[in-house]
PDB file of N, CA and C in Angstrom:
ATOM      1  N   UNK A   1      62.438  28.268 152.590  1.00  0.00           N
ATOM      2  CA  UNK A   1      63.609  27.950 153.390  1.00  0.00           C
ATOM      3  C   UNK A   1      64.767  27.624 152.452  1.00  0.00           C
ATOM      4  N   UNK A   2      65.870  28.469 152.610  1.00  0.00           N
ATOM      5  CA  UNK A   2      67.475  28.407 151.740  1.00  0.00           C
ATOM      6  C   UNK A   2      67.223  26.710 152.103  1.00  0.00           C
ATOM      7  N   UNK A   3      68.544  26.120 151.198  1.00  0.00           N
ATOM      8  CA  UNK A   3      69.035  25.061 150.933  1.00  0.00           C
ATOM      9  C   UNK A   3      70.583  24.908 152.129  1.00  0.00           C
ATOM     10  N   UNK A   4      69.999  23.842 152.827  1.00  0.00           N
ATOM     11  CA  UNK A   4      71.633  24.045 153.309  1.00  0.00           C
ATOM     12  C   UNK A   4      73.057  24.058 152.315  1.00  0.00           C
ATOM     13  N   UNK A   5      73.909  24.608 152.580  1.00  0.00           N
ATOM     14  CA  UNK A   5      75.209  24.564 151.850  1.00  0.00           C
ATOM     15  C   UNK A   5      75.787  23.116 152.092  1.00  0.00           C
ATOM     16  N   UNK A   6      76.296  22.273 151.228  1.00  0.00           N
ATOM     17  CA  UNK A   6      77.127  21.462 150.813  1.00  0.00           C
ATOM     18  C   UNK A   6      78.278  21.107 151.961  1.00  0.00           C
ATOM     19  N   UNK A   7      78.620  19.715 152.476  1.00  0.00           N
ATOM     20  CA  UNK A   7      79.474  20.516 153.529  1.00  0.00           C
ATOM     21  C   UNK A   7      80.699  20.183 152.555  1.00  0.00           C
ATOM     22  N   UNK A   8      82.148  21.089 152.906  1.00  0.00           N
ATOM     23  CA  UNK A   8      83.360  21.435 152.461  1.00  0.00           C
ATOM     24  C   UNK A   8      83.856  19.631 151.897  1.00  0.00           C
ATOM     25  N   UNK A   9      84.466  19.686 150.369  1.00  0.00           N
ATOM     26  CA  UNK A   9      84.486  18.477 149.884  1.00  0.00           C
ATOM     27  C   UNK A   9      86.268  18.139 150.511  1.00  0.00           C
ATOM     28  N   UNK A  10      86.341  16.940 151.276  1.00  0.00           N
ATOM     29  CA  UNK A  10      87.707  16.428 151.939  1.00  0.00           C
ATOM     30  C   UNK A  10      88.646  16.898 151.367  1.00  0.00           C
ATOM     31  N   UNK A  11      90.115  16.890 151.874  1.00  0.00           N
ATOM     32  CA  UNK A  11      91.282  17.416 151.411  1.00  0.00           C
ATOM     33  C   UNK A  11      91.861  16.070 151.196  1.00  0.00           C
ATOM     34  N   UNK A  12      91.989  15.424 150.185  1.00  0.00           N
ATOM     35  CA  UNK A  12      92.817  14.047 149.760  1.00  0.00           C
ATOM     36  C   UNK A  12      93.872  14.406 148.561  1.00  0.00           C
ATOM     37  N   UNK A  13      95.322  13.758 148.759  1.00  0.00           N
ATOM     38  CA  UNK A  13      96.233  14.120 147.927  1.00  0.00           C
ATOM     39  C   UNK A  13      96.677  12.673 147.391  1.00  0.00           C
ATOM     40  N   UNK A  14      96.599  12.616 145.797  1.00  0.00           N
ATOM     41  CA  UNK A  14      97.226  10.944 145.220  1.00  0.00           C
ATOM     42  C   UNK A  14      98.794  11.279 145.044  1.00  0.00           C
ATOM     43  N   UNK A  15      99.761  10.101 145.665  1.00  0.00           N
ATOM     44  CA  UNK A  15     101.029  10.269 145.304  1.00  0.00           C
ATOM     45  C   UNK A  15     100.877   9.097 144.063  1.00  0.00           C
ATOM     46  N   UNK A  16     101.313   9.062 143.429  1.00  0.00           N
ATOM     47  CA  UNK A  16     101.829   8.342 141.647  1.00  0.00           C
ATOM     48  C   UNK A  16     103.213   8.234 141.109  1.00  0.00           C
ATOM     49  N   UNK A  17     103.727   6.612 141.376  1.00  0.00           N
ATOM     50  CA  UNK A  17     104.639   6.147 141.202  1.00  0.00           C
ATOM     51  C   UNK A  17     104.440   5.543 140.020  1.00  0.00           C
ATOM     52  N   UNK A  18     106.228   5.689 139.227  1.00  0.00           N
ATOM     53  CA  UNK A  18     106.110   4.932 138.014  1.00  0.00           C
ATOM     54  C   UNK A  18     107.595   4.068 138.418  1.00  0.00           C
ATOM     55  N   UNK A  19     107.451   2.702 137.522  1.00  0.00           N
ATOM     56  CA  UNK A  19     108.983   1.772 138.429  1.00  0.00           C
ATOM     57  C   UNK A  19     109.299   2.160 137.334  1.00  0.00           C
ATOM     58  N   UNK A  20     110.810   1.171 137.683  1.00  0.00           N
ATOM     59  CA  UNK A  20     111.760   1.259 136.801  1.00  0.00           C
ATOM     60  C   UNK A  20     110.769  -0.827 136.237  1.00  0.00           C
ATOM     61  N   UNK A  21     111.207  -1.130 135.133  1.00  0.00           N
ATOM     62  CA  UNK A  21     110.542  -2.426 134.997  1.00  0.00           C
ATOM     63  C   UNK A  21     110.808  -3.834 135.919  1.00  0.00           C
ATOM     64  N   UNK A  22     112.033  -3.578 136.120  1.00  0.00           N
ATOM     65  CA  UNK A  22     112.660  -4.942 137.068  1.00  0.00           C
ATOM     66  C   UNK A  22     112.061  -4.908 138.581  1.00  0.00           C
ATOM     67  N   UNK A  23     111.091  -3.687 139.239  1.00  0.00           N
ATOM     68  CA  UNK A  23     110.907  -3.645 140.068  1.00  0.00           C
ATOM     69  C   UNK A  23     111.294  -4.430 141.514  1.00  0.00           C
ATOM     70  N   UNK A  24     110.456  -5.327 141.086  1.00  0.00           N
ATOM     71  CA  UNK A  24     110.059  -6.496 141.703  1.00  0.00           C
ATOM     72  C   UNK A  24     111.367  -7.613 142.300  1.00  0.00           C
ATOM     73  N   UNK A  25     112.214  -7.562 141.338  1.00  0.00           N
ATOM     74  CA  UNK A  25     114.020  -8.107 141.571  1.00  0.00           C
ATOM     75  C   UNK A  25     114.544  -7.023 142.350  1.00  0.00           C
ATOM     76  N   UNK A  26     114.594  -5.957 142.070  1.00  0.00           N
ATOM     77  CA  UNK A  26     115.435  -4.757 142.365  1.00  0.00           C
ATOM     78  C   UNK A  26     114.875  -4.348 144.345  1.00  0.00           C
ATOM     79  N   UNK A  27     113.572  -4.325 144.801  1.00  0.00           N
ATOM     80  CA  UNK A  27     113.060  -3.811 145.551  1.00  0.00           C
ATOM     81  C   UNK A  27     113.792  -4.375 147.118  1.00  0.00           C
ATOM     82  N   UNK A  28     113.942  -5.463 146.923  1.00  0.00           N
ATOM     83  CA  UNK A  28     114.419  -6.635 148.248  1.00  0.00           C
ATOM     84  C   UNK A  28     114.983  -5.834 149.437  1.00  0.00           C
ATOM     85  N   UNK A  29     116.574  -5.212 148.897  1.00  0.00           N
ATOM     86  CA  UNK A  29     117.504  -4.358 150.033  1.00  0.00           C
ATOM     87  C   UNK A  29     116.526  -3.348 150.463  1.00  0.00           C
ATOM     88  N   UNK A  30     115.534  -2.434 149.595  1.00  0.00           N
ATOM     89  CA  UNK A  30     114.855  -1.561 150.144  1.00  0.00           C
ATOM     90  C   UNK A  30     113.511  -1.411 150.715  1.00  0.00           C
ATOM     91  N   UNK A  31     112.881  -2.590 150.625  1.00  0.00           N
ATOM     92  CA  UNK A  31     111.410  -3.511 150.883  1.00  0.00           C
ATOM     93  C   UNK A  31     111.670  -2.471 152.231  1.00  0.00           C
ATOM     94  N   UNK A  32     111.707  -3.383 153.273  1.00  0.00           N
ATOM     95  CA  UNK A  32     111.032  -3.569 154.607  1.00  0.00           C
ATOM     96  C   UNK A  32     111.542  -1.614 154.747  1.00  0.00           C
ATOM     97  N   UNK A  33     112.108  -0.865 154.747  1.00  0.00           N
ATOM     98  CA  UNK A  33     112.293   0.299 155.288  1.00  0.00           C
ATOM     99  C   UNK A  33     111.242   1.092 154.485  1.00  0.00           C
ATOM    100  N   UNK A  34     110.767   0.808 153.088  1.00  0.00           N
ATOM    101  CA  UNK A  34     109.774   1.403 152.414  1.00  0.00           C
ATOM    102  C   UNK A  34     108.517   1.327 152.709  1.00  0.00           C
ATOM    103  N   UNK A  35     107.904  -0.119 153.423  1.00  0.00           N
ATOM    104  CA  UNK A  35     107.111  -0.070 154.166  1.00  0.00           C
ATOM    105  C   UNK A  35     106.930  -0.067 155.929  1.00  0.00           C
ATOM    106  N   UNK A  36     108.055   0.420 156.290  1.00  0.00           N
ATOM    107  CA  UNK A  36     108.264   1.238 157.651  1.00  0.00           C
ATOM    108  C   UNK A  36     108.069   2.575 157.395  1.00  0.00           C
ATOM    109  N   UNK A  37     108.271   2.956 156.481  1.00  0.00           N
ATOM    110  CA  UNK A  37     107.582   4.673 156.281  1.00  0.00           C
ATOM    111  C   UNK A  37     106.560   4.596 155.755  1.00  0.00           C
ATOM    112  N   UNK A  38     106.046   3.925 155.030  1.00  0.00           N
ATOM    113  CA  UNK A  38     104.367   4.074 154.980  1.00  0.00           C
ATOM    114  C   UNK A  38     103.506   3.709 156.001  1.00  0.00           C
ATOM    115  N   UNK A  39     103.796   2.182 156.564  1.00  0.00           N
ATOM    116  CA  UNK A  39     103.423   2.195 158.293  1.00  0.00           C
ATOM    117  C   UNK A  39     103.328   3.157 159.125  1.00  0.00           C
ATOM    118  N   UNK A  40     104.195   3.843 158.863  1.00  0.00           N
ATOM    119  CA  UNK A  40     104.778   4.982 160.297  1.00  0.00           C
ATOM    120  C   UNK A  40     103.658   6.119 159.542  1.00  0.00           C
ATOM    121  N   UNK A  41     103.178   6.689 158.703  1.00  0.00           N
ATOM    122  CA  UNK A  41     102.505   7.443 157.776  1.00  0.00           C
ATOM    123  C   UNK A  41     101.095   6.972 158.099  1.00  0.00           C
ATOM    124  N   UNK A  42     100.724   5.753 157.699  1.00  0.00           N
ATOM    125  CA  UNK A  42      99.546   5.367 157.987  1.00  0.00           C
ATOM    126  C   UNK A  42      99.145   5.403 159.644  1.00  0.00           C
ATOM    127  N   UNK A  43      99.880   5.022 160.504  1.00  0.00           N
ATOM    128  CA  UNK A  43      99.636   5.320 161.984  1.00  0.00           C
ATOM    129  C   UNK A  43      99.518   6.694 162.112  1.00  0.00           C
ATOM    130  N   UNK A  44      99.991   7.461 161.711  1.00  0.00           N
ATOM    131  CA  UNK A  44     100.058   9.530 161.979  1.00  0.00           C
ATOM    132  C   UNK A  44      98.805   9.299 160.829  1.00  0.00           C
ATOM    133  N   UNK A  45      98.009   8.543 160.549  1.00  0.00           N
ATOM    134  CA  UNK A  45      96.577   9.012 159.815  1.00  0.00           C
ATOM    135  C   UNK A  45      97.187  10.329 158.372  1.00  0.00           C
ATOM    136  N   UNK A  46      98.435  10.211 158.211  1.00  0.00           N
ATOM    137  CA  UNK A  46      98.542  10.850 157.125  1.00  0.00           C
ATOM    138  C   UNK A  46      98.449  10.417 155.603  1.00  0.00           C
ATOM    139  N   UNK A  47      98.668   9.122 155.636  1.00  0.00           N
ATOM    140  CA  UNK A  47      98.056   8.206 154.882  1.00  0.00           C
ATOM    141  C   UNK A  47      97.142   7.436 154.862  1.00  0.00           C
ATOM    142  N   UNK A  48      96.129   7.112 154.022  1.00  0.00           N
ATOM    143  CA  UNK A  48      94.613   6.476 153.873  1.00  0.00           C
ATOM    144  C   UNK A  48      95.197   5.313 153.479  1.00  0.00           C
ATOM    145  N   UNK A  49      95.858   4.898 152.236  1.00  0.00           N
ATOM    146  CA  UNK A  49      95.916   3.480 152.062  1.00  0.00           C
ATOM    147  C   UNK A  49      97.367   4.121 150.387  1.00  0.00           C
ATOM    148  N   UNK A  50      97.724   2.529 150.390  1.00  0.00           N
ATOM    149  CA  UNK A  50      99.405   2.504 149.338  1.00  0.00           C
ATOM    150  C   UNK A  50      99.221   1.112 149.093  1.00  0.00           C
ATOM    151  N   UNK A  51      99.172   1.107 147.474  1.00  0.00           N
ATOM    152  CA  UNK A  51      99.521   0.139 147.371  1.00  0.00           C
ATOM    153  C   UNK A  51     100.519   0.011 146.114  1.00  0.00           C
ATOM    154  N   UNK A  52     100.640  -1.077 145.402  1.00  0.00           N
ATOM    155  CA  UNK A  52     100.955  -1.200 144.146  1.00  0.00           C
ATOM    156  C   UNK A  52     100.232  -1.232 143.047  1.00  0.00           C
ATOM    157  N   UNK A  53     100.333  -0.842 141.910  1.00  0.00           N
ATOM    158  CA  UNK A  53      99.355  -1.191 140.749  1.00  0.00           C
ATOM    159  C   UNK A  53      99.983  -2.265 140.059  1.00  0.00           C
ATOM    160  N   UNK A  54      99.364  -3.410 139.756  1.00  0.00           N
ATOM    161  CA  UNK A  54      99.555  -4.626 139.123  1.00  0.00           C
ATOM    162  C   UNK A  54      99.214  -5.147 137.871  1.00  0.00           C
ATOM    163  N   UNK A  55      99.350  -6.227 137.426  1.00  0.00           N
ATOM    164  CA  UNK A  55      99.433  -6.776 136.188  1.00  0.00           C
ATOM    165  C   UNK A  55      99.261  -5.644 134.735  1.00  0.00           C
ATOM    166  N   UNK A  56     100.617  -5.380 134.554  1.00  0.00           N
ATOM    167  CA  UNK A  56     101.699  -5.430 135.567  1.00  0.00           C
ATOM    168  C   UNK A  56     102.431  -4.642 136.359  1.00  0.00           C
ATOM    169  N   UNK A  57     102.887  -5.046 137.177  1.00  0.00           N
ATOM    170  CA  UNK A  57     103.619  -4.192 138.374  1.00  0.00           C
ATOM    171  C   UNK A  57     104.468  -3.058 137.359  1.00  0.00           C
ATOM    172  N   UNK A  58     104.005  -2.271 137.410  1.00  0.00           N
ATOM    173  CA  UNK A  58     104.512  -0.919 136.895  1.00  0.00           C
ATOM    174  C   UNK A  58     104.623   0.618 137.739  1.00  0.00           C
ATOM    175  N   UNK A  59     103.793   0.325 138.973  1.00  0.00           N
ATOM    176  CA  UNK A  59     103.543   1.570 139.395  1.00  0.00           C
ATOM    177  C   UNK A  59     102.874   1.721 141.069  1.00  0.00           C
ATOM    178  N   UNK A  60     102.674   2.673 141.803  1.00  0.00           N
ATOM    179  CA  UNK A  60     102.164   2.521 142.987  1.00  0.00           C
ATOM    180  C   UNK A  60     101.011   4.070 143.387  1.00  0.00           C
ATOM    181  N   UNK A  61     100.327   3.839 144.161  1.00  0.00           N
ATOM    182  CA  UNK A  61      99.564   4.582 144.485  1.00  0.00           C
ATOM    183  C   UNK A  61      99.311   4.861 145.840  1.00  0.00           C
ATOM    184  N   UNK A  62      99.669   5.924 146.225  1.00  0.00           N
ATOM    185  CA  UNK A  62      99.277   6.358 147.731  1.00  0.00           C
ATOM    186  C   UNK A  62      98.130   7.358 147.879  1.00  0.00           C
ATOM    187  N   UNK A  63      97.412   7.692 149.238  1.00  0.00           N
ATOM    188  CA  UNK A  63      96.654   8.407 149.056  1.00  0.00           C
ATOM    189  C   UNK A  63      96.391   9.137 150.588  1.00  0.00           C
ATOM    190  N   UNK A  64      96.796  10.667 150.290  1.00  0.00           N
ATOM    191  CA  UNK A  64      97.122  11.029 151.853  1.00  0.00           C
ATOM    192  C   UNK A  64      95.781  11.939 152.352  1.00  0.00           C
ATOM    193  N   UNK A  65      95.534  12.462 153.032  1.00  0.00           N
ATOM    194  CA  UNK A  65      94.447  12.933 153.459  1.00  0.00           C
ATOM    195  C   UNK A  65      95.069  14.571 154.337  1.00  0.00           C
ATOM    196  N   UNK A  66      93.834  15.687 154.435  1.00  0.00           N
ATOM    197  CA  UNK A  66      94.292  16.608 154.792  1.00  0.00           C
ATOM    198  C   UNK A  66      95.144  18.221 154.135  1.00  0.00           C
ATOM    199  N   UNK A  67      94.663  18.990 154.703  1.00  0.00           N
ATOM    200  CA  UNK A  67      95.121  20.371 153.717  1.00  0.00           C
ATOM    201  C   UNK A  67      96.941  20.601 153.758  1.00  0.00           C
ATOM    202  N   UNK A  68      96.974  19.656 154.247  1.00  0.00           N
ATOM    203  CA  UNK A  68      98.758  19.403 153.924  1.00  0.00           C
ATOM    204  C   UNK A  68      99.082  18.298 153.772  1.00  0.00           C
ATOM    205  N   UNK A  69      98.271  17.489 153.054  1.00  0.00           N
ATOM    206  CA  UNK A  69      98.841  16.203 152.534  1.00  0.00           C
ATOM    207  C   UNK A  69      99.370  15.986 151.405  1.00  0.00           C
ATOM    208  N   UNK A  70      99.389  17.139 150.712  1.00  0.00           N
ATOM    209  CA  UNK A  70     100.099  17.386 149.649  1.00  0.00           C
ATOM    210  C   UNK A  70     101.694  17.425 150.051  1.00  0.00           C
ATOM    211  N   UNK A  71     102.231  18.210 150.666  1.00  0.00           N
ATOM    212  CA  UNK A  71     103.556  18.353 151.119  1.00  0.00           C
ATOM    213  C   UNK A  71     104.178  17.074 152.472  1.00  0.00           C
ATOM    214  N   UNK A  72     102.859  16.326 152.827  1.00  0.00           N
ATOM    215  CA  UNK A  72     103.234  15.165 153.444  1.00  0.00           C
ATOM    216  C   UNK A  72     103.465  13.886 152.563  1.00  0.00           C
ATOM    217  N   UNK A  73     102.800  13.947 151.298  1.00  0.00           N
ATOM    218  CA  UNK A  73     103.102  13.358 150.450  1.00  0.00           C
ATOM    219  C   UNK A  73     104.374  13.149 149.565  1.00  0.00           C
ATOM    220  N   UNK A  74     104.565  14.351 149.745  1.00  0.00           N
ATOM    221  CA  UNK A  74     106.279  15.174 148.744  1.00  0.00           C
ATOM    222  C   UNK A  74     107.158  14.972 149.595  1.00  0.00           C
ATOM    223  N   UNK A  75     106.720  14.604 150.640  1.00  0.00           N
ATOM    224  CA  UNK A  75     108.324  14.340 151.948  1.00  0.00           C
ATOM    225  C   UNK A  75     108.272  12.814 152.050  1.00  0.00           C
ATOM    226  N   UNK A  76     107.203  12.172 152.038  1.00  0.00           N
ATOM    227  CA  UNK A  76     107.221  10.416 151.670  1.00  0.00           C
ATOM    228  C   UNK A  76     107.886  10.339 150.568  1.00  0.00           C
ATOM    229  N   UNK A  77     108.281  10.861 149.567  1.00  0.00           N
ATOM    230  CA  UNK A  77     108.850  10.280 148.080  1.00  0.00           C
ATOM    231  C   UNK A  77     109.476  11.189 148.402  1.00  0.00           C
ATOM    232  N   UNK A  78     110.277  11.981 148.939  1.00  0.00           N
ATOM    233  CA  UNK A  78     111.627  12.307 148.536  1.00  0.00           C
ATOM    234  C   UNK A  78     112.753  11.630 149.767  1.00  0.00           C
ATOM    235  N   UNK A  79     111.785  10.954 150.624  1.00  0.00           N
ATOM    236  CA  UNK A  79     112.470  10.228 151.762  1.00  0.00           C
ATOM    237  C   UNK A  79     112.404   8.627 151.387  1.00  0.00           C
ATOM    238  N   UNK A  80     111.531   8.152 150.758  1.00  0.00           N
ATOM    239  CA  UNK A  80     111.471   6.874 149.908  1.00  0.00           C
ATOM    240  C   UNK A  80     112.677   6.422 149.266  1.00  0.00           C
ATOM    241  N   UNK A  81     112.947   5.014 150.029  1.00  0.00           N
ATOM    242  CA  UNK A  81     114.099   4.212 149.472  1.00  0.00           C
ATOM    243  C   UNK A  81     113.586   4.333 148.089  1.00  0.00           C
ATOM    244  N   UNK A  82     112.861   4.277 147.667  1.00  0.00           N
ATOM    245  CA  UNK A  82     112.508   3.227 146.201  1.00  0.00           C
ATOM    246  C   UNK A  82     112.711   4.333 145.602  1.00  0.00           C
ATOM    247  N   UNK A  83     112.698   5.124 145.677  1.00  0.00           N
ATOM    248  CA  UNK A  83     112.474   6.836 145.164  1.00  0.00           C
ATOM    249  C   UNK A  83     114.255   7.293 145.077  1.00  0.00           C
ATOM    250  N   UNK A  84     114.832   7.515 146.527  1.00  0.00           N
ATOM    251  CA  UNK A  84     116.269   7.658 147.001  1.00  0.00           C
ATOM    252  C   UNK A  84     117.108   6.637 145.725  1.00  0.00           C
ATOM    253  N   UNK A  85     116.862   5.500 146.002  1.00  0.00           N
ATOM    254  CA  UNK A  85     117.667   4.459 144.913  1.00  0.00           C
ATOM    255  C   UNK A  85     117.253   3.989 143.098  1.00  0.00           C
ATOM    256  N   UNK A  86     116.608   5.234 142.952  1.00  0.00           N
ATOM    257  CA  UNK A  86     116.379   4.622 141.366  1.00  0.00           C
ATOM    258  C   UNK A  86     115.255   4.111 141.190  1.00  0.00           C
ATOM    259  N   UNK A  87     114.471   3.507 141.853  1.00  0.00           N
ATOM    260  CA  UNK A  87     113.283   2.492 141.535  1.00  0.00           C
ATOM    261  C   UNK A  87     112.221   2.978 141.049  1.00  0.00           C
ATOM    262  N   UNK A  88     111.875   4.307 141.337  1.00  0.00           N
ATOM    263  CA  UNK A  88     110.701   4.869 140.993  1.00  0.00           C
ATOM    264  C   UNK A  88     111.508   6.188 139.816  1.00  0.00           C
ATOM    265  N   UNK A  89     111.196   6.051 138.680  1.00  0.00           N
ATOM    266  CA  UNK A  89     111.301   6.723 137.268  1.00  0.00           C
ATOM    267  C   UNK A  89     110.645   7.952 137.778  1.00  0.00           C
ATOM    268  N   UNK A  90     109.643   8.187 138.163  1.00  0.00           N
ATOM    269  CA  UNK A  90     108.748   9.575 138.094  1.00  0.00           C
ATOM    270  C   UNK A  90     108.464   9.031 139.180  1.00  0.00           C
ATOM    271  N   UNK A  91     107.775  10.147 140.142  1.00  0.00           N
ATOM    272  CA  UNK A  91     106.568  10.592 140.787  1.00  0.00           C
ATOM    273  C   UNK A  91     105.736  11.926 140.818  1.00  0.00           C
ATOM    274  N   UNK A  92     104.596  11.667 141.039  1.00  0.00           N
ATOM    275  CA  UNK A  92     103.915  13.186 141.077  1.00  0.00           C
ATOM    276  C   UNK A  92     102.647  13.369 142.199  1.00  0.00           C
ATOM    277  N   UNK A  93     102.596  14.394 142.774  1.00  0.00           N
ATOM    278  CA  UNK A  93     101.564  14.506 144.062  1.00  0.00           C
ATOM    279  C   UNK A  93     100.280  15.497 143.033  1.00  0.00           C
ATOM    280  N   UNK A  94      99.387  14.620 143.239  1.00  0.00           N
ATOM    281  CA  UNK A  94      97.716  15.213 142.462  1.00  0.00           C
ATOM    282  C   UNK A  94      96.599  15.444 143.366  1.00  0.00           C
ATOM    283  N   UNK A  95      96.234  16.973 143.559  1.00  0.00           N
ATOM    284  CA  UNK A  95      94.695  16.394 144.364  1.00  0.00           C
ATOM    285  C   UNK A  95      93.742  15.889 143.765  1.00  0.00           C
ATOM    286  N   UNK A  96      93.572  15.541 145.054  1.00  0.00           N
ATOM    287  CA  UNK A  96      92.269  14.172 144.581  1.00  0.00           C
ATOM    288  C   UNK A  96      90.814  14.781 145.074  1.00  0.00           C
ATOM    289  N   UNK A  97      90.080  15.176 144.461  1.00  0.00           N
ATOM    290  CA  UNK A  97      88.778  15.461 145.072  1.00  0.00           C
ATOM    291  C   UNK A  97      88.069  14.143 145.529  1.00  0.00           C
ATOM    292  N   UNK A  98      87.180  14.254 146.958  1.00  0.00           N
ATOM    293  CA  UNK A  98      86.271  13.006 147.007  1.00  0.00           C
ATOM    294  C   UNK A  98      84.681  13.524 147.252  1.00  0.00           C
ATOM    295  N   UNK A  99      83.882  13.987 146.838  1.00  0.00           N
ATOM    296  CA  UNK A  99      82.497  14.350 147.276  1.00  0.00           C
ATOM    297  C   UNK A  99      82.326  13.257 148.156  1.00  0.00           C
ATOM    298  N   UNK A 100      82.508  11.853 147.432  1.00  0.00           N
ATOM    299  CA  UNK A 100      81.236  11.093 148.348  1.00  0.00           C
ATOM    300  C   UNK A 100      82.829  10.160 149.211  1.00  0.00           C
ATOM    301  N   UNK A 101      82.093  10.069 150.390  1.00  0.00           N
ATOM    302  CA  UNK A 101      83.388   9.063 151.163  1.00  0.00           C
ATOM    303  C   UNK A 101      82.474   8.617 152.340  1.00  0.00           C
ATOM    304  N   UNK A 102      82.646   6.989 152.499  1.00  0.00           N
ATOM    305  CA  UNK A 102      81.887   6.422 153.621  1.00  0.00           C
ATOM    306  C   UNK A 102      83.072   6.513 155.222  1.00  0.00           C
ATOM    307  N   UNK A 103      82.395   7.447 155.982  1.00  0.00           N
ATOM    308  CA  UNK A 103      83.386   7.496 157.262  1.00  0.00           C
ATOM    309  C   UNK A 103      82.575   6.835 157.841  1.00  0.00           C
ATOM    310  N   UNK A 104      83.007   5.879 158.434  1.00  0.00           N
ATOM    311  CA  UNK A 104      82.351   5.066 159.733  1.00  0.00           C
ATOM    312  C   UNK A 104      81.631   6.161 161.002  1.00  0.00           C
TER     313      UNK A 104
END
């Protein structure tokens, strides 16, 4: 008896933020609307989870899900205050392979 086939490994896309260093001073005017679009992202299940990377605050990490979460990702950072106003130096959208993932 064949081996069953593998089932198809998830479609997950990492967005990768780099700050500017003052971040953290600088962010205030653009806070709450930056996380109204990731809210609004995470409710449409187009985002899995965002956070910041710390000690030290240098950088952020999002992580979108889906065979177009790549280009849902690229429309979050080019619509991103923090992104729009200077705050974020670079970004870049990477797929992310996941073989193993616990779905409820």
């Amino acid at each position: 008896m064949a081996a069953a086939a593998p089932p198809p490994v998830p479609k997950h896309f990492a967005l990768l933020y780099s700050y500017v260093p003052d971040i953290l001073e600088k962010r205030g005017p653009y806070r709450a609307e930056h996380l109204r679009l990731a809210q609004e992202s995470i409710v449409k299940s187009d985002m899995i989870i965002g956070g910041v990377l710390a000690d030290p605050v240098d950088g952020a990490l999002f992580l979108f899900r889906g065979e177009d979460g790549g280009e849902k990702a690229k429309a979050f950072a080019e619509g991103d205050p923090y992104v729009v106003n200077g705050l974020v130096t670079e970004w870049k959208v990477r797929p992310y392979l996941v073989p193993l993932e616990n779905v409820p």
